[in-house]
Every structure is written in C-alpha cells, then in structure tokens.
PDB file of N, CA and C in Angstrom:
ATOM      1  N   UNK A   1      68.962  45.154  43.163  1.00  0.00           N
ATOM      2  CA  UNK A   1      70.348  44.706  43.145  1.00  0.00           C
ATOM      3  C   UNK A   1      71.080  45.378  44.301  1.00  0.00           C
ATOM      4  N   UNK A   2      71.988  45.000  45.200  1.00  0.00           N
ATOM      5  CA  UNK A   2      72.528  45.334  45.804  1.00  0.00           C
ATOM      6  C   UNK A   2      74.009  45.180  45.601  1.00  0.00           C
ATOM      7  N   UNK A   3      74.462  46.727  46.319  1.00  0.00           N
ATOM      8  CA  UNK A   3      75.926  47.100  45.644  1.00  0.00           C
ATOM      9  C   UNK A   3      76.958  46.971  46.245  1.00  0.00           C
ATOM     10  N   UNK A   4      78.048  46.431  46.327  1.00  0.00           N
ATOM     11  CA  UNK A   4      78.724  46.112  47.634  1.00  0.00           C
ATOM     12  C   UNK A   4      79.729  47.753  47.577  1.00  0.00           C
ATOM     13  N   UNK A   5      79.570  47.596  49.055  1.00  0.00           N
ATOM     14  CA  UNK A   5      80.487  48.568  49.923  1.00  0.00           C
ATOM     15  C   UNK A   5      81.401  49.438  49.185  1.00  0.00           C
ATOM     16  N   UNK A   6      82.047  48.499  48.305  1.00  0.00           N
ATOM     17  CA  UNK A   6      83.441  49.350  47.383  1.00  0.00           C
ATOM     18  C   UNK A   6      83.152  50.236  46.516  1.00  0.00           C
ATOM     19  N   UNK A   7      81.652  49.916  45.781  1.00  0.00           N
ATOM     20  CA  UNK A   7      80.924  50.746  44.638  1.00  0.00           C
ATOM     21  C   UNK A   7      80.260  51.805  45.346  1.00  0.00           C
ATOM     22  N   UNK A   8      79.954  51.573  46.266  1.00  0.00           N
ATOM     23  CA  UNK A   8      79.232  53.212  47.410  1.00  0.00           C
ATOM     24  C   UNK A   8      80.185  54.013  47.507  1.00  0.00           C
ATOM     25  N   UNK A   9      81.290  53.736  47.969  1.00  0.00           N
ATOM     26  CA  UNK A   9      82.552  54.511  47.958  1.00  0.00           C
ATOM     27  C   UNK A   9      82.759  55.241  46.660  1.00  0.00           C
ATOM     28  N   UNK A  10      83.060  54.502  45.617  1.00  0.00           N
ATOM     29  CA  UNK A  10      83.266  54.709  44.564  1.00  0.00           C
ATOM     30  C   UNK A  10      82.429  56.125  43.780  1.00  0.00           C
ATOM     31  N   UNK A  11      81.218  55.776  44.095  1.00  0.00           N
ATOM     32  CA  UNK A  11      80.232  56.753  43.811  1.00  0.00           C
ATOM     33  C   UNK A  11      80.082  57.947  44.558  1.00  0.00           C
ATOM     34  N   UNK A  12      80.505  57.566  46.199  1.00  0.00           N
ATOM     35  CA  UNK A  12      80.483  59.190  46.289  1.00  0.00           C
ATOM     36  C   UNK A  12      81.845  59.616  46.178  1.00  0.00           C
ATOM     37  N   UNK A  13      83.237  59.063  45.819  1.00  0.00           N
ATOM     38  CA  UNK A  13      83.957  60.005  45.425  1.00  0.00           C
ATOM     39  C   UNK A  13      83.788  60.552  43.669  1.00  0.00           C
ATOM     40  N   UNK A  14      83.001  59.965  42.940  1.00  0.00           N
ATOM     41  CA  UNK A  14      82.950  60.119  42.175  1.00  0.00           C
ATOM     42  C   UNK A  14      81.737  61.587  42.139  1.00  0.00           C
ATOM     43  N   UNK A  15      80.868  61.807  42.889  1.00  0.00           N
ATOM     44  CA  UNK A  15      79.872  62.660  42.861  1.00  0.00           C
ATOM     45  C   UNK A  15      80.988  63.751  43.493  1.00  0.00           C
ATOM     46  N   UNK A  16      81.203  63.608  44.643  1.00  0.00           N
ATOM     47  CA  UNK A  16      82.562  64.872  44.798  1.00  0.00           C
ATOM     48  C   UNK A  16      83.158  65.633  43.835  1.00  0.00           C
ATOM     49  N   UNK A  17      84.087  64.257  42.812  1.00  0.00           N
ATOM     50  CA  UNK A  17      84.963  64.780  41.656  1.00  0.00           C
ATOM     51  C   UNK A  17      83.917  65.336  40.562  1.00  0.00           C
ATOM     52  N   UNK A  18      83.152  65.108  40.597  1.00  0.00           N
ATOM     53  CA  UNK A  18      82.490  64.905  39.144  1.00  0.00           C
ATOM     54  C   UNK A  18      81.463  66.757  39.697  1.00  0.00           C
ATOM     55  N   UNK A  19      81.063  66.846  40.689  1.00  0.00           N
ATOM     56  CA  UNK A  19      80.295  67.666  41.433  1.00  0.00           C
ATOM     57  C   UNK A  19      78.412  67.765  41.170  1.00  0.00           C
ATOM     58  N   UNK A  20      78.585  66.558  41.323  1.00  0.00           N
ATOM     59  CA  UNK A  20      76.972  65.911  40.914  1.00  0.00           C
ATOM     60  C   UNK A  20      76.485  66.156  41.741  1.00  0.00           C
ATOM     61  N   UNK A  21      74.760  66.768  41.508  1.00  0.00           N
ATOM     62  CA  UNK A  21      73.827  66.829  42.727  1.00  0.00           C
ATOM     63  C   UNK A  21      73.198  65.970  42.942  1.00  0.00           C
ATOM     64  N   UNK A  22      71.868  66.421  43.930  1.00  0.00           N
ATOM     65  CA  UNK A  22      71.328  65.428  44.432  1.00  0.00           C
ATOM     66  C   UNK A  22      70.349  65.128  42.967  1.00  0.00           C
ATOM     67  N   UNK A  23      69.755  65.714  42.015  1.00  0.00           N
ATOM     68  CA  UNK A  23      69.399  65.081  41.308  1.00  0.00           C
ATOM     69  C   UNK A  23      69.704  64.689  40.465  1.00  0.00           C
ATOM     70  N   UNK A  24      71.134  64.947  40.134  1.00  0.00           N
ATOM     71  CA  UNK A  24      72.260  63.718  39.059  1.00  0.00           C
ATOM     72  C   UNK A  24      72.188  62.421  40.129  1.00  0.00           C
ATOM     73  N   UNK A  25      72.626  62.544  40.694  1.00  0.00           N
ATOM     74  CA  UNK A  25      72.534  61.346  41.982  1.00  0.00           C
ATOM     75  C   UNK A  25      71.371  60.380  41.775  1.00  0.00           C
ATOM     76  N   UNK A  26      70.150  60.650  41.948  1.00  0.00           N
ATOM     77  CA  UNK A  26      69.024  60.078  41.920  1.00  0.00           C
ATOM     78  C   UNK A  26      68.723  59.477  40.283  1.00  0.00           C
ATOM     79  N   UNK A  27      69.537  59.894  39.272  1.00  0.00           N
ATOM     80  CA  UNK A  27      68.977  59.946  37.963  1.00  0.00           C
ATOM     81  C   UNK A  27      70.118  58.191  37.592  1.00  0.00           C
ATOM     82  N   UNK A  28      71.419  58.759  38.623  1.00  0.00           N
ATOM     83  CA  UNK A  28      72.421  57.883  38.299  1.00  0.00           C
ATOM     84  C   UNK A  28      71.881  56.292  39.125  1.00  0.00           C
ATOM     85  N   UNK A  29      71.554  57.020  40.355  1.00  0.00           N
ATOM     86  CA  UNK A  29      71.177  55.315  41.024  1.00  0.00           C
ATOM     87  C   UNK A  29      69.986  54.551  40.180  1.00  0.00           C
ATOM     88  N   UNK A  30      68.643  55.710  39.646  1.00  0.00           N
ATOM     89  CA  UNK A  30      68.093  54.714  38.669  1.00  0.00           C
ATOM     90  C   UNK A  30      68.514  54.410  37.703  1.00  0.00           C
ATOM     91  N   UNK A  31      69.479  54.724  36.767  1.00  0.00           N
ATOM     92  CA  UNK A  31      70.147  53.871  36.146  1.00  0.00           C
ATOM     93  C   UNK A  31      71.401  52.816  35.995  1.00  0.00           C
ATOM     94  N   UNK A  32      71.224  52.519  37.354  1.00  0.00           N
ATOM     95  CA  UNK A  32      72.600  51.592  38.026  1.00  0.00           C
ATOM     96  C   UNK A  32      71.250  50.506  37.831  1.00  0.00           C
ATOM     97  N   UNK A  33      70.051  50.718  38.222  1.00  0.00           N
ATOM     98  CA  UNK A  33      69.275  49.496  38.412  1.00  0.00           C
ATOM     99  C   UNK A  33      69.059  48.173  37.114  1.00  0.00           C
ATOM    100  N   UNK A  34      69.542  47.355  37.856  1.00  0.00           N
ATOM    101  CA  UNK A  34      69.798  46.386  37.204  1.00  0.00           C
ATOM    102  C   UNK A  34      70.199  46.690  35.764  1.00  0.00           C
ATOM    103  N   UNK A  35      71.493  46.941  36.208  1.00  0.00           N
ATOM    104  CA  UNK A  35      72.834  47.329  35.075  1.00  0.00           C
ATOM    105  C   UNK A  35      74.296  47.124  35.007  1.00  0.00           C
ATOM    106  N   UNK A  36      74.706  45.901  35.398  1.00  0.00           N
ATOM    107  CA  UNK A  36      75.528  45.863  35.554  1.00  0.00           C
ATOM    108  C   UNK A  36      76.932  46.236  34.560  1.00  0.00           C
ATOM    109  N   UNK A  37      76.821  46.157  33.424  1.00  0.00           N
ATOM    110  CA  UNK A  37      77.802  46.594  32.417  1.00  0.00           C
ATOM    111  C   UNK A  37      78.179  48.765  32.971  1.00  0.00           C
ATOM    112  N   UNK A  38      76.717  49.007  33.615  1.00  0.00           N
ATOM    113  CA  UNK A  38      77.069  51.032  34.256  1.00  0.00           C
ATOM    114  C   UNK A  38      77.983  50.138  35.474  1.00  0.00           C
ATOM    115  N   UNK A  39      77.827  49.741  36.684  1.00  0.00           N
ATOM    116  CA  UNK A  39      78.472  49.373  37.702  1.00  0.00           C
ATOM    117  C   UNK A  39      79.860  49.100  37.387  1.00  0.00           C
ATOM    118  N   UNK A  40      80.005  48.525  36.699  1.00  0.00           N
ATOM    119  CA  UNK A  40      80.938  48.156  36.329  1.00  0.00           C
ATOM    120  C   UNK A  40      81.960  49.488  35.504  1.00  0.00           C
ATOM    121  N   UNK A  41      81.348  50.068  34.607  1.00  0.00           N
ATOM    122  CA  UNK A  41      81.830  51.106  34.125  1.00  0.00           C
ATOM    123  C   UNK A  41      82.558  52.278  34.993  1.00  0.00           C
ATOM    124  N   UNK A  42      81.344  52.537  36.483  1.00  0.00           N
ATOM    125  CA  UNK A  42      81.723  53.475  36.982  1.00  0.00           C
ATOM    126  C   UNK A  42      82.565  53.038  38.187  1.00  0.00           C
ATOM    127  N   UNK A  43      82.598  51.816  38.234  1.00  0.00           N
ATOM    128  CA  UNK A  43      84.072  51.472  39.227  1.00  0.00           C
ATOM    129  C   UNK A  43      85.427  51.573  38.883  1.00  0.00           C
ATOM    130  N   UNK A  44      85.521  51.428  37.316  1.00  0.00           N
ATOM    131  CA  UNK A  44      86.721  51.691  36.595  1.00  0.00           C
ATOM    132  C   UNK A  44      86.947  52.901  36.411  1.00  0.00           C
ATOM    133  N   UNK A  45      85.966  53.977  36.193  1.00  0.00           N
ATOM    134  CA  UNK A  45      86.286  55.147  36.310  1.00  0.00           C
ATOM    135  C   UNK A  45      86.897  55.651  37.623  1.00  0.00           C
ATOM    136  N   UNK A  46      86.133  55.285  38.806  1.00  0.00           N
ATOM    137  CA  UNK A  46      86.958  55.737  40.083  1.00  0.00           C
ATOM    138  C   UNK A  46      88.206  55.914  40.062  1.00  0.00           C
ATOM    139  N   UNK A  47      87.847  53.834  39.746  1.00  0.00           N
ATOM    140  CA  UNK A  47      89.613  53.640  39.994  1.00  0.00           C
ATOM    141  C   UNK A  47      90.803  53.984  38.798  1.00  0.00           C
ATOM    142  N   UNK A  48      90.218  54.685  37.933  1.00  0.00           N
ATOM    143  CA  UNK A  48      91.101  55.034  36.844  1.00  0.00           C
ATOM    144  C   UNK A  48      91.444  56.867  37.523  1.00  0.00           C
ATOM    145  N   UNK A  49      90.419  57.629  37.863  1.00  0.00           N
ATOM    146  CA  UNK A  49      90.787  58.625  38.285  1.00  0.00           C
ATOM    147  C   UNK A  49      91.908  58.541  39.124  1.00  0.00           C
ATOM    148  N   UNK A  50      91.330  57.572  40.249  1.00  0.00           N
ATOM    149  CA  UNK A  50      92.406  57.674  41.646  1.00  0.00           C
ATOM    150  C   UNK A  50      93.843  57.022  40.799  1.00  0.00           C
ATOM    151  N   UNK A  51      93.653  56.921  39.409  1.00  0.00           N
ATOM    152  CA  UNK A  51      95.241  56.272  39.676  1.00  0.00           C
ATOM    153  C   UNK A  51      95.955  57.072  38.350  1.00  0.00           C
ATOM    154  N   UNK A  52      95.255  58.231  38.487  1.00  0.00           N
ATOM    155  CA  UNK A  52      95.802  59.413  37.690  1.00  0.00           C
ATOM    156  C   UNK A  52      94.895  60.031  36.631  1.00  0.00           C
ATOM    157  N   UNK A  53      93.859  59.390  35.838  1.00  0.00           N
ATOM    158  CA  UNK A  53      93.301  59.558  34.794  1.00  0.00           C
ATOM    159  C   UNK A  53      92.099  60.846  34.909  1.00  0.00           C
ATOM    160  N   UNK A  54      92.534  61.837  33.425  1.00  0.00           N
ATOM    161  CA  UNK A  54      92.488  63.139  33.729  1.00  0.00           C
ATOM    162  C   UNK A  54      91.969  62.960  31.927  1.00  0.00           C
ATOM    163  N   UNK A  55      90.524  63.853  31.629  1.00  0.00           N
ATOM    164  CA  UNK A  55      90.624  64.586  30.827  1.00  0.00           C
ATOM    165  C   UNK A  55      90.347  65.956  30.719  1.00  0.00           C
ATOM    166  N   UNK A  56      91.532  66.242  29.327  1.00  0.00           N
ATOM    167  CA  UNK A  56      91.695  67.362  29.249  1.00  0.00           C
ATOM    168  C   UNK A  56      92.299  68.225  28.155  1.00  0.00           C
ATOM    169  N   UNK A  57      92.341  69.103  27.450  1.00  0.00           N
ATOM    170  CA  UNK A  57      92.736  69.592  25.741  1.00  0.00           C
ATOM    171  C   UNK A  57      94.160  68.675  25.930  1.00  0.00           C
ATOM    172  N   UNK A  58      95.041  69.166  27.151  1.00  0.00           N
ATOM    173  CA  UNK A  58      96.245  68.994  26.776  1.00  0.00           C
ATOM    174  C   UNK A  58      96.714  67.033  26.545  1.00  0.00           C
ATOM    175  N   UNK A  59      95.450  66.630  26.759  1.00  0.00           N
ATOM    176  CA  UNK A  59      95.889  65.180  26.933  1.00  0.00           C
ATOM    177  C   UNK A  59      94.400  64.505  25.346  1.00  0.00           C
ATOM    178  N   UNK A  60      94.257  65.938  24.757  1.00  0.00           N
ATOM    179  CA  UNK A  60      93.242  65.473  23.420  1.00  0.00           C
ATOM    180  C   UNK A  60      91.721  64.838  24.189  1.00  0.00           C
ATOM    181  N   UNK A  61      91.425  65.412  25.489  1.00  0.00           N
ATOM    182  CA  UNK A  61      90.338  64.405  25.841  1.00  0.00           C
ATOM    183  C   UNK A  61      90.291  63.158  25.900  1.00  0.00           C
ATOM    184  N   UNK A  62      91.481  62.245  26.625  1.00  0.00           N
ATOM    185  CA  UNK A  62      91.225  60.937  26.235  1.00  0.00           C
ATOM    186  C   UNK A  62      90.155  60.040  26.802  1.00  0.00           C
ATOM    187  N   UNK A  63      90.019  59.490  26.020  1.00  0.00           N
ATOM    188  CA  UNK A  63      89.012  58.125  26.397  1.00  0.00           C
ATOM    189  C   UNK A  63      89.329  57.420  27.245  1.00  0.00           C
ATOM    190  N   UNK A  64      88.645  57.037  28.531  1.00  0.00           N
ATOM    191  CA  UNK A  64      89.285  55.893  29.257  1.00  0.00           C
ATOM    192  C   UNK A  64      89.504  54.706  28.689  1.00  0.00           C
ATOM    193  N   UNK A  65      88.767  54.244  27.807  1.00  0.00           N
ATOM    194  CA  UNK A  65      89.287  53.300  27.134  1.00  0.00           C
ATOM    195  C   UNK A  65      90.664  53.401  26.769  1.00  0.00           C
ATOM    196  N   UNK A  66      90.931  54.370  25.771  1.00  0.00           N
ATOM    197  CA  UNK A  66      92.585  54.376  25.381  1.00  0.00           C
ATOM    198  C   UNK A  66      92.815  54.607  26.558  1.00  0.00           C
ATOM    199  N   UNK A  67      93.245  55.313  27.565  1.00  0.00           N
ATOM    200  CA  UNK A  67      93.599  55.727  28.851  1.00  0.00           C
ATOM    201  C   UNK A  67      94.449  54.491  29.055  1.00  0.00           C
ATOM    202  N   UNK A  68      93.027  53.283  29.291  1.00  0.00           N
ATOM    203  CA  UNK A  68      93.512  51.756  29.862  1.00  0.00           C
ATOM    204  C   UNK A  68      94.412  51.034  29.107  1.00  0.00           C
ATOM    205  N   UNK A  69      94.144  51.560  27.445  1.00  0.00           N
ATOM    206  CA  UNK A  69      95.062  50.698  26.670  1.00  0.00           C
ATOM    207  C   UNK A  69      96.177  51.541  26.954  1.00  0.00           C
ATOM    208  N   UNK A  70      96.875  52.567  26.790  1.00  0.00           N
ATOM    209  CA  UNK A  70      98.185  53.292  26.691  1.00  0.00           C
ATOM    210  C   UNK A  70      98.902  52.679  28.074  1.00  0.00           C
ATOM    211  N   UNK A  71      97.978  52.521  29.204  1.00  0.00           N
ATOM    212  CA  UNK A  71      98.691  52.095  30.437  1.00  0.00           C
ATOM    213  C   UNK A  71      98.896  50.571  30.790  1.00  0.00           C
ATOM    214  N   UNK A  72      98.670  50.038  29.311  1.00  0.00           N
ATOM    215  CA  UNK A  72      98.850  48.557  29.020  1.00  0.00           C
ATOM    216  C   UNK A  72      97.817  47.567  29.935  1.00  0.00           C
ATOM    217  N   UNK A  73      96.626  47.882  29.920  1.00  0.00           N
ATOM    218  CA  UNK A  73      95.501  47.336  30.922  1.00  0.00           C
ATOM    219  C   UNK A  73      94.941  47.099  29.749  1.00  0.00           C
ATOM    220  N   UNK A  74      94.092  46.129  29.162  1.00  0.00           N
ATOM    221  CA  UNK A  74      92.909  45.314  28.498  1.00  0.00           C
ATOM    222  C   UNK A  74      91.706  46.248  28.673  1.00  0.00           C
ATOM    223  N   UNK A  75      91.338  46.360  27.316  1.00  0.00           N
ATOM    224  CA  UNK A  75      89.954  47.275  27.080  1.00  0.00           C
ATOM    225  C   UNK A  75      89.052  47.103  28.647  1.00  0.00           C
ATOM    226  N   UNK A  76      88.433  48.442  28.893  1.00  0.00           N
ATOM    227  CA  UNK A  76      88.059  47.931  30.401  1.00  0.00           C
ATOM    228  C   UNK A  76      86.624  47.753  29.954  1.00  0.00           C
ATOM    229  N   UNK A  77      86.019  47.539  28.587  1.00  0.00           N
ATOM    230  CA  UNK A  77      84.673  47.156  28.567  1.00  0.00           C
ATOM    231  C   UNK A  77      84.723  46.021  28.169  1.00  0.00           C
ATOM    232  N   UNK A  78      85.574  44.962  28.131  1.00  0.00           N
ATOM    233  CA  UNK A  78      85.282  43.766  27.546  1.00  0.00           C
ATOM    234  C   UNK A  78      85.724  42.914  29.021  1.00  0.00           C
ATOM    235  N   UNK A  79      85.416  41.323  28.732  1.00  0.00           N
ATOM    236  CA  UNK A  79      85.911  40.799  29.945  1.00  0.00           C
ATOM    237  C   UNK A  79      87.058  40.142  30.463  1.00  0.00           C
ATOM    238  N   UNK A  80      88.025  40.665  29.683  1.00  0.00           N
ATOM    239  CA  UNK A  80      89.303  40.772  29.947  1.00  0.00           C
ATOM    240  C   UNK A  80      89.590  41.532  30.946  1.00  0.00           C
ATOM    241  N   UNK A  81      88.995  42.577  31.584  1.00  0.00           N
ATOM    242  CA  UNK A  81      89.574  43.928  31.945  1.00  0.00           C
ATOM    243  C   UNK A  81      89.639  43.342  33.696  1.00  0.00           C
ATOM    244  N   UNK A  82      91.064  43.786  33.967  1.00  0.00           N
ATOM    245  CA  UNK A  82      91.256  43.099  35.326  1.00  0.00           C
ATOM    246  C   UNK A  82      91.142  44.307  35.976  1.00  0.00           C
ATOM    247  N   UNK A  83      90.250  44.635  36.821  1.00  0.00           N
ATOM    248  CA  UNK A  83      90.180  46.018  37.786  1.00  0.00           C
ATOM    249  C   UNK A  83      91.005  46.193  39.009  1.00  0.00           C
ATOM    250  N   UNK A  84      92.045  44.722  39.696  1.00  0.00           N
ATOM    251  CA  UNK A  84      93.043  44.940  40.295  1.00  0.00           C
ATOM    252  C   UNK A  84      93.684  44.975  39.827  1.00  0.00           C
ATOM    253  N   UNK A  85      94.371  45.310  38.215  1.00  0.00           N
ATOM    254  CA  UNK A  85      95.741  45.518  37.842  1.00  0.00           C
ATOM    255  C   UNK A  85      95.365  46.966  38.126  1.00  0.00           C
ATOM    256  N   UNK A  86      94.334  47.519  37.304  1.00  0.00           N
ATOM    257  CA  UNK A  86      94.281  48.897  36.983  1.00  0.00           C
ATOM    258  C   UNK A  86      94.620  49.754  38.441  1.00  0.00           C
ATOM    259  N   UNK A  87      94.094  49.019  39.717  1.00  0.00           N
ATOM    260  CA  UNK A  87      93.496  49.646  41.242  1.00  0.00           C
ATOM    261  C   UNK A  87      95.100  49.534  41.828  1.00  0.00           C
ATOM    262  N   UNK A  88      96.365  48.891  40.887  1.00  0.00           N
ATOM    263  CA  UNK A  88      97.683  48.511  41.326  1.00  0.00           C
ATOM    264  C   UNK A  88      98.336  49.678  41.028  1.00  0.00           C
ATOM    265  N   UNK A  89      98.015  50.551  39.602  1.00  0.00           N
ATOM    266  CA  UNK A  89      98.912  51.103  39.408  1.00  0.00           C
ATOM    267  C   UNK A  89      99.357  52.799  40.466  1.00  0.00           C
TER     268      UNK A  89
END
C-alpha cells in the first residue's frame, strides 16, 4: 500500500511527539500494512494533536474520541468523521 505524502509527515511528527524509536517505527510501519482503519487513526491523531489535543490527569486522560466529540467533530472512528473540519480548527 502506498501512503500519500500527508501521512509521512504525519508520522514523523508523530514519532518526534510521541519519541518513538527506530524499532517502534519499524513495528508501526508493519502494522500500517494493509490497514487502513491504523492510517486513518493515526492521521487524526496528528491532526488532533496539532490542533491542541493533550492527554493528561488534569484533562482525566481524555480519549480522542471524546476529545472529537466535546469539540463538536463526529466520532473520528466511524465514517462520518470529516478530517478537514478537525485539520480547521
């Protein structure tokens, strides 16, 4: 499967934030393979970080899921979930 451009990005800011090595790295690309429901998962995470989303005690650990619902965005695992509203805010 090949990943377009935006999800490479995505992943290495996500290995930055996250401070994944090279063999989280390798463990994560084989399980991107032919997976699209993870691809998908971890593009919303990016773009949920970059657009504030933080866990942490003081925020109860939230779920990105609630995360998306509290910020009035559609469950981001179903196929409702619009990833340019979320990439707007």
């Amino acid at each position: 499967m090949r990943l377009p451009t935006e999800f490479i990005d995505d992943m290495r800011y996500l290995r930055q934030r996250y401070g994944w090595t090279d063999d989280d790295a390798v463990q994560i690309k084989e399980a991107l393979r032919d997976c699209d429901p993870l691809v998908r998962f971890f593009s919303v995470l990016a773009a949920a970080h970059r657009a504030g989303y933080e866990q942490h005690a003081g925020n109860g650990f939230v779920r990105l899921q609630q995360w998306c619902l509290d910020k009035g965005l559609a469950d981001p695992f179903t196929s409702d979930f619009n990833l340019t509203e979320l990439e707007a805010l």
